[in-house]
Protein backbone atom coordinates (compact mmCIF):
# COMPACT_ATOMS: atom_id res chain seq x y z
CA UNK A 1 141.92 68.81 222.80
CA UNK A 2 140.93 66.37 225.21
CA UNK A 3 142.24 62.57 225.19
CA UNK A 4 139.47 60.23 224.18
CA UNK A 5 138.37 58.32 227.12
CA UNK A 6 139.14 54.50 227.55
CA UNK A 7 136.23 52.55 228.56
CA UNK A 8 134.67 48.96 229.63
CA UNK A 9 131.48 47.87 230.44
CA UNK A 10 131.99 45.13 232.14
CA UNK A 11 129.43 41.74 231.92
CA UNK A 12 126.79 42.63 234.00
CA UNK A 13 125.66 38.90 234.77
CA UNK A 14 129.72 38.69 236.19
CA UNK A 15 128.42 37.75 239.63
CA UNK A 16 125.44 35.02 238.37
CA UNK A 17 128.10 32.07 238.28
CA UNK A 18 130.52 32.36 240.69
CA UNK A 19 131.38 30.88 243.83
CA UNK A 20 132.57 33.04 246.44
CA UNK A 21 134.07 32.11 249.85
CA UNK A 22 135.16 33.08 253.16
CA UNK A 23 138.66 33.66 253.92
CA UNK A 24 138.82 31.88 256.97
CA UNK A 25 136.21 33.22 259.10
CA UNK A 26 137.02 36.61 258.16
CA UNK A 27 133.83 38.87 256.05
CA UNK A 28 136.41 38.91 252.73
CA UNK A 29 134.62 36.39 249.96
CA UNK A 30 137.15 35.08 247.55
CA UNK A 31 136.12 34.26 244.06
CA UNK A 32 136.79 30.11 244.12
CA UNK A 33 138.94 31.22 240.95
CA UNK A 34 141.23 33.77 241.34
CA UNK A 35 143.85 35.21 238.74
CA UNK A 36 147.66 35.55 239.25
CA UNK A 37 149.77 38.02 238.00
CA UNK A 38 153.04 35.95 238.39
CA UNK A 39 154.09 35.12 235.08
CA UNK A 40 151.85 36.86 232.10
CA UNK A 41 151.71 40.43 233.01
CA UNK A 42 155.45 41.31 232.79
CA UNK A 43 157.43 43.11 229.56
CA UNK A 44 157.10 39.57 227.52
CA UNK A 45 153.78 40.12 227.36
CA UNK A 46 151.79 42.36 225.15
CA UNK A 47 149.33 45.31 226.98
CA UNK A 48 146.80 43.94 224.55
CA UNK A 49 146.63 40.62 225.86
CA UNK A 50 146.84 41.51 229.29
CA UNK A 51 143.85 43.28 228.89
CA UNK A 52 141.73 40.96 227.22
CA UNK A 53 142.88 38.67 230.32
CA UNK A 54 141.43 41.11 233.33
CA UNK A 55 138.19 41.60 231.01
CA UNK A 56 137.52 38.23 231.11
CA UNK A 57 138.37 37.14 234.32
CA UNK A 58 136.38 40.18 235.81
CA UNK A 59 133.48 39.42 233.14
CA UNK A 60 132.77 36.05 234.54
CA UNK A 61 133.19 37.18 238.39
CA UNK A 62 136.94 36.66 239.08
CA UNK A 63 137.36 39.56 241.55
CA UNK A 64 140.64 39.24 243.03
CA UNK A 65 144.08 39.76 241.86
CA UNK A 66 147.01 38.83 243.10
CA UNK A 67 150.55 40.24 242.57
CA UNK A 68 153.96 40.56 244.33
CA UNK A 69 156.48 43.53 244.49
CA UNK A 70 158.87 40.66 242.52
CA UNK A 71 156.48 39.28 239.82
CA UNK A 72 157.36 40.31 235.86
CA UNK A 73 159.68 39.99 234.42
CA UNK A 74 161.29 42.45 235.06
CA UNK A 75 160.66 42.95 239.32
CA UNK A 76 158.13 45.40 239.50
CA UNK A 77 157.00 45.32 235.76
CA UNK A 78 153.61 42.96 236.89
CA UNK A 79 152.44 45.56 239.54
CA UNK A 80 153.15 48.83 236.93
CA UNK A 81 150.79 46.73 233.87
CA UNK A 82 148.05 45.83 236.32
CA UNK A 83 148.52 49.86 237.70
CA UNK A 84 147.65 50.69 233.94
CA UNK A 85 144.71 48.45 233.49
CA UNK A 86 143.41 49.59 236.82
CA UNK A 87 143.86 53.30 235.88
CA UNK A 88 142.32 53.06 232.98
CA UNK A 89 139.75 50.48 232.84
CA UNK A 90 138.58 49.69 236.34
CA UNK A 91 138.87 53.60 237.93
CA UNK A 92 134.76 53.33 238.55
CA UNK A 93 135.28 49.05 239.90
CA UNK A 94 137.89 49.89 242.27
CA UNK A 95 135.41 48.73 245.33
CA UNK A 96 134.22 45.33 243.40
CA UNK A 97 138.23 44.35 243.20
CA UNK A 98 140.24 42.53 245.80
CA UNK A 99 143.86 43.29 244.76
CA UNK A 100 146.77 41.63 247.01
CA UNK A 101 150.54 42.02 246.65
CA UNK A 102 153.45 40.41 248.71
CA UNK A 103 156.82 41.07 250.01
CA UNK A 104 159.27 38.85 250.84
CA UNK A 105 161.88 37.78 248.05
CA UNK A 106 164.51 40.24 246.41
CA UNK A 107 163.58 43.66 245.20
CA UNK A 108 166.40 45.64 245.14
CA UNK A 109 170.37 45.38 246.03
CA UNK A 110 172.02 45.81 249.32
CA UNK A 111 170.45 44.26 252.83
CA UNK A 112 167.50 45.92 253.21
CA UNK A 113 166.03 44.57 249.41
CA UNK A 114 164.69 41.04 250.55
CA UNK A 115 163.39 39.24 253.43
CA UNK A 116 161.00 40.07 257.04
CA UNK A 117 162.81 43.65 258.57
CA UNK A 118 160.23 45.99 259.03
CA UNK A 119 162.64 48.56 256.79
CA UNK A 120 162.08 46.13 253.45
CA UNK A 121 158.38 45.17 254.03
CA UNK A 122 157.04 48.89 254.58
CA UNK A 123 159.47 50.07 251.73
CA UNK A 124 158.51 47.59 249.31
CA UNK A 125 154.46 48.12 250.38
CA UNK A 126 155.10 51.94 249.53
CA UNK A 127 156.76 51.12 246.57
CA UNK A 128 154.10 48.39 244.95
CA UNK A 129 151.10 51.21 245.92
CA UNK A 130 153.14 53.71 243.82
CA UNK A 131 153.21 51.23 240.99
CA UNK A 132 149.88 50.03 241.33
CA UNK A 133 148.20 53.89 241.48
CA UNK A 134 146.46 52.77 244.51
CA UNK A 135 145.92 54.24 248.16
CA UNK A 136 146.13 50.98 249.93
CA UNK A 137 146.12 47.07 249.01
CA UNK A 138 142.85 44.79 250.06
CA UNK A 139 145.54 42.37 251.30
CA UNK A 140 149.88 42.32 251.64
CA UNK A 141 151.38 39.18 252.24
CA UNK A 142 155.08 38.34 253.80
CA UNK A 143 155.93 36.34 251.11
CA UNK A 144 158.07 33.95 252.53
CA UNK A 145 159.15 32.89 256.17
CA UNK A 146 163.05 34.84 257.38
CA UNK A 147 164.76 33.28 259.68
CA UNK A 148 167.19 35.78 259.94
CA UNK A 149 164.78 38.60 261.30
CA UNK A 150 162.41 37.97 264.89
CA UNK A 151 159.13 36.50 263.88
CA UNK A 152 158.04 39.55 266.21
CA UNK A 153 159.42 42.22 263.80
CA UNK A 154 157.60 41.12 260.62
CA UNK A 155 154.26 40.81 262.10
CA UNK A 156 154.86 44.23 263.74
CA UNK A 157 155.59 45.98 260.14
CA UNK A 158 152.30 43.50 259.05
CA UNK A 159 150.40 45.22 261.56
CA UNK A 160 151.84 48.58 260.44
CA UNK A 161 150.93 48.25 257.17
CA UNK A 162 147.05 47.74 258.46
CA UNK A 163 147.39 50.12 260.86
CA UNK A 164 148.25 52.96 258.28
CA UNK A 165 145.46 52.61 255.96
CA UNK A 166 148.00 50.71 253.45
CA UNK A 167 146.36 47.12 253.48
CA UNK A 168 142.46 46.18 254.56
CA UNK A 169 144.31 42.57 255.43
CA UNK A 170 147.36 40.59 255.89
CA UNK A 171 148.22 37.04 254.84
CA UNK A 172 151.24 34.76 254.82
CA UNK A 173 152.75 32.97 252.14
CA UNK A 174 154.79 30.09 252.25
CA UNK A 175 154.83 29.12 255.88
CA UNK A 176 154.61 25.97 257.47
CA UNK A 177 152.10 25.16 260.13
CA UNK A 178 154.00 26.00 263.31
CA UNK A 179 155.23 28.86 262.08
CA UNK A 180 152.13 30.37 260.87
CA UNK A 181 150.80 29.36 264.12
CA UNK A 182 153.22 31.20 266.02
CA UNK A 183 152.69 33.87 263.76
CA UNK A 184 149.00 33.73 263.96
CA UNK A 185 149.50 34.30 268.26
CA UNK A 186 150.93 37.26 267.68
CA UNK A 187 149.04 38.96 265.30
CA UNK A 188 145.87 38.15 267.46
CA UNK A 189 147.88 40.30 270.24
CA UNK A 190 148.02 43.02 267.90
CA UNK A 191 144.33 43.26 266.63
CA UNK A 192 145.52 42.35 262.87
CA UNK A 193 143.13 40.98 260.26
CA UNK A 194 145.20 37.83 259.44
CA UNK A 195 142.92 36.09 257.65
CA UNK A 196 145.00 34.18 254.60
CA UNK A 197 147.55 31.50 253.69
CA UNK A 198 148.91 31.65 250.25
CA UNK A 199 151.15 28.05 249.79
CA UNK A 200 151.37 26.30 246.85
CA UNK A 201 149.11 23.13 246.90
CA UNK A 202 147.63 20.52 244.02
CA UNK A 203 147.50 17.07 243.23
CA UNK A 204 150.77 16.39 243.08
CA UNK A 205 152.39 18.99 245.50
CA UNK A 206 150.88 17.61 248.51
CA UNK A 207 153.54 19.51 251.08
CA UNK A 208 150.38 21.66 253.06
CA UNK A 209 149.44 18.36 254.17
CA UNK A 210 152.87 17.20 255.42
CA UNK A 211 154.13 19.96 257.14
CA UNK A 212 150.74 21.43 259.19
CA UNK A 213 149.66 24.23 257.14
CA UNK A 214 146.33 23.08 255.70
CA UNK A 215 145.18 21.64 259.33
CA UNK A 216 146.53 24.44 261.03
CA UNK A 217 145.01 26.95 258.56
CA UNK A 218 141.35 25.00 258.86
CA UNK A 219 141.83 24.87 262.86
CA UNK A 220 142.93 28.69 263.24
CA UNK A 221 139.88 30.03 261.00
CA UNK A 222 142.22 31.00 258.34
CA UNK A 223 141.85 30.48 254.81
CA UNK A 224 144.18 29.06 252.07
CA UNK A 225 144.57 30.04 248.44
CA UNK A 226 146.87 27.71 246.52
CA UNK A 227 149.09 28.89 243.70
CA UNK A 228 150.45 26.65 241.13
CA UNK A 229 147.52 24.69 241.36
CA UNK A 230 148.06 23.11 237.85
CA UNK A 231 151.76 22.58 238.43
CA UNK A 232 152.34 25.52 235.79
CA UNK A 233 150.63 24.00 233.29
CA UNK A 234 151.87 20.11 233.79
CA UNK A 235 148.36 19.09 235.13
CA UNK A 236 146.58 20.55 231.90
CA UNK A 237 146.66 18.25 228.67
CA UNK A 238 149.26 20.88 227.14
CA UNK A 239 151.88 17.99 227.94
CA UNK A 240 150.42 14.93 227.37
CA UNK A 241 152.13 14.74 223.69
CA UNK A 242 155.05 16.15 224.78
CA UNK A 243 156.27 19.69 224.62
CA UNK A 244 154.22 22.11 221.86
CA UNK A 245 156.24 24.94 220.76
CA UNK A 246 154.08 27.87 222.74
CA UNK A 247 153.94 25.84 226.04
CA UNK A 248 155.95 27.87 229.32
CA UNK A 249 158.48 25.14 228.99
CA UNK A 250 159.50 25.87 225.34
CA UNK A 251 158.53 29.88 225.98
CA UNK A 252 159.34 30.78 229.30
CA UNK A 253 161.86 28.18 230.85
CA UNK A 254 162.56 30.15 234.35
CA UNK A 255 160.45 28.30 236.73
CA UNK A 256 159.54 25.61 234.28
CA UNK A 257 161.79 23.52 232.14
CA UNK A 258 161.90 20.76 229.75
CA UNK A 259 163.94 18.13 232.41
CA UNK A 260 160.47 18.67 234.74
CA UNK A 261 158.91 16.24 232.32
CA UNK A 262 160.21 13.03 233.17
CA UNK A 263 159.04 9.40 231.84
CA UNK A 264 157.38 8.89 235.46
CA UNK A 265 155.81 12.22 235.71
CA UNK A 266 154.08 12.16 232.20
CA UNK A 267 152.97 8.32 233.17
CA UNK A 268 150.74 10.27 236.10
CA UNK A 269 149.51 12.95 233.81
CA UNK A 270 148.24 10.45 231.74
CA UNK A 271 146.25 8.25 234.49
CA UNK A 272 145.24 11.23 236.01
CA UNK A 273 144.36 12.67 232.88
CA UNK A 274 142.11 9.25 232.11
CA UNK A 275 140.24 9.75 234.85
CA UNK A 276 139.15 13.24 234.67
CA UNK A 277 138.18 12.17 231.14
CA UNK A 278 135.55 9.33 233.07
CA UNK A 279 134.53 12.09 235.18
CA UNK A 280 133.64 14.47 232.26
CA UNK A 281 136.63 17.12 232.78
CA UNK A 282 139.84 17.76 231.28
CA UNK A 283 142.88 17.47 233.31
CA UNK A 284 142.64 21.23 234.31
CA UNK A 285 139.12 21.11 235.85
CA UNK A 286 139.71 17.93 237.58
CA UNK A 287 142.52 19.50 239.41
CA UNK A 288 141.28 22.30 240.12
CA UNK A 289 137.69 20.63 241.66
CA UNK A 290 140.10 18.66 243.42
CA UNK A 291 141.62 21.20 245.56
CA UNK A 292 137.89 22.53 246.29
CA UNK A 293 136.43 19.79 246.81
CA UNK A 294 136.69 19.67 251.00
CA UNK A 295 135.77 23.08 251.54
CA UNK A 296 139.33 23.95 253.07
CA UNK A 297 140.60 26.03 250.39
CA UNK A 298 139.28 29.40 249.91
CA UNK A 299 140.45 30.17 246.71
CA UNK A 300 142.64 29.18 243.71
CA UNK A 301 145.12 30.77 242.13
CA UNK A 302 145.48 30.46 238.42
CA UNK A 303 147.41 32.63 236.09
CA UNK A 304 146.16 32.31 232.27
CA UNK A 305 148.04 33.25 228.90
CA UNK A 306 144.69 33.23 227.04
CA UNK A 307 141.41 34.15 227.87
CA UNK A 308 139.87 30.91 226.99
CA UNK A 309 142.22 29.31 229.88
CA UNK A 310 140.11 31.53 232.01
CA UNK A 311 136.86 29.96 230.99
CA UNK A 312 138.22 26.63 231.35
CA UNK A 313 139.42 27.01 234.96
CA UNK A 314 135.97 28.29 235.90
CA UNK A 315 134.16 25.29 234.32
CA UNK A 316 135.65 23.45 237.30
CA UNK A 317 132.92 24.87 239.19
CA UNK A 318 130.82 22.97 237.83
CA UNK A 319 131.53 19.60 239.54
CA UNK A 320 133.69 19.70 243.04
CA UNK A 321 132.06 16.53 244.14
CA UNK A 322 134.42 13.21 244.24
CA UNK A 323 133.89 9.41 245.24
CA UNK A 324 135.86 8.36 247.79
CA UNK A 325 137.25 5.96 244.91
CA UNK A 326 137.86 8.65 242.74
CA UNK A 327 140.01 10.68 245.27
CA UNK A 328 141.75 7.35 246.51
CA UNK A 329 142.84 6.50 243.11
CA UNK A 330 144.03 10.44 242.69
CA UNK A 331 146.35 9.71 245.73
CA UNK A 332 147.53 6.65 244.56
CA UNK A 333 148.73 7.99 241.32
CA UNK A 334 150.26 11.31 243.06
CA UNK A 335 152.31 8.81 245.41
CA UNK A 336 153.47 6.72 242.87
């Protein structure tokens, strides 16, 4: 007896409303929204709701998802759920998705489980491919800069990685602006489609702009998708009455916790959450337009615990444009 078959139909207006750009000056279009996979597709969450997250996203043109060998929890446990959904939901969308995963932090015990050497980054690529039930990734990020290992070695396995049919494209996550440069110089030398910085960038994370990776990115032809671009949550108005019982703080305390929320930081949540109100946004959209509003950043990267959070990060779209009052007055409070 055969297993019923699991279907979707996805919305076929998905594409009618979305903004797509350039990485760089690469041909890959981002989706101005993308989803992240980093903290609601792991064992604490149930399939069900993961599900009705992907449909949604992909129903209103959100194309690309992103995921790292690490993200769950457990390590691993993010790429094996979005593996299922893929198998059996998007088997006949496979060419309409850009999926991206990363290597970088720690996978597995002993030296060769974290890090740049060529032996952990090809590893861990043929590992998240096995979990993810796909021939090759759209783009694989070194997730964070090592030190330890020549700069040479990692963009050599980067290059491997496109060389083999495993990844379409490379990015970098996590560097500063001289280092991606360097970087940058020698995957030209190679022939590698380095086309992507992944950093973590909003109103009130402004370190892109200190330490030369948003210039460098603009003045290299690369592009820039920003994670964390609602500080987890903290520039939504989930917080401005303090802590609610279902928030990440009170649920999931491992990158977030209750001692983030200080007197001065809720004081800027609360201007900043004034003015989006004058502007006709909530918090969340304000931030969001905010980060797209020069045309630097490609993409960003939001992760979602409900569908309707979805929805609300693409009404952003709707109004990018600031005064230069408006985005004075946003620095102000940010600096404060």
């Amino acid at each position: 007896m055969f297993e019923p078959t699991a279907t979707y139909t996805p919305n076929p207006h998905r594409y009618d409303s979305m903004a797509y750009n350039h990485a760089g000056v690469s041909g890959l279009k981002l989706p101005a929204v993308s989803l992240g996979f980093w903290h609601n597709f792991g064992d604490i969450t149930p399939f069900e709701q993961m599900k009705q997250l992907v449909f949604t996203a992909f129903d209103n043109g959100i194309t690309h998802f992103d995921l790292a060998n690490n993200y769950g929890p457990e390590p691993g446990q993010a790429e094996k759920n979005c593996g299922l959904l893929l198998a059996k939901y998007f088997k006949h969308h496979r060419d309409e998705l850009v999926i991206s995963t990363k290597a970088g932090y720690e996978m597995w015990a002993g030296p060769y489980g974290d890090l740049g050497s060529r032996k952990y980054l090809l590893a861990s690529l043929d590992q998240s491919l096995e979990r993810l039930g796909l021939d090759y990734v759209d783009i694989f990020y070194h997730h964070h800069p090592d030190p330890e290992t020549p700069l040479e070695e990692t963009m050599g396995a980067l290059a491997q990685a496109v060389n083999s049919g495993k990844a379409l494209y490379v990015g970098l996550s996590n560097y500063d602006g001289p280092t991606m440069e360097k970087a940058a110089a020698i995957l030209a030398e190679l022939h590698v489609p380095f086309i992507i910085n992944q950093n973590k960038y909003n109103i009130l994370d402004r370190t892109v702009e200190r330490n030369g990776l948003k210039d460098t990115a603009v003045k290299l032809g690369k592009g820039l998708i920003t994670f964390c671009p609602l500080e987890q949550g903290l520039l939504t108005n989930r917080y401005l009455n303090g802590i609610p019982a279902d928030s990440r703080i009170a649920r999931d305390p491992r990158f977030l916790n209750d001692s983030a929320l200080t007197e001065k930081l809720h004081g800027q949540i609360v201007d900043l959450n004034n003015l989006a109100a004058e502007r006709g946004q909530t918090l969340a959209e304000m931030s969001l337009a905010w980060l797209l509003h020069d045309g630097k950043v490609t993409s960003v990267l939001a992760g979602a615990s409900k569908p309707q959070q979805i929805i609300d990060n693409i009404g952003a779209l709707k109004n990018t444009h600031f005064t230069d009052e408006e985005l004075k007055l946003i620095d102000e409070i940010a600096a404060r």
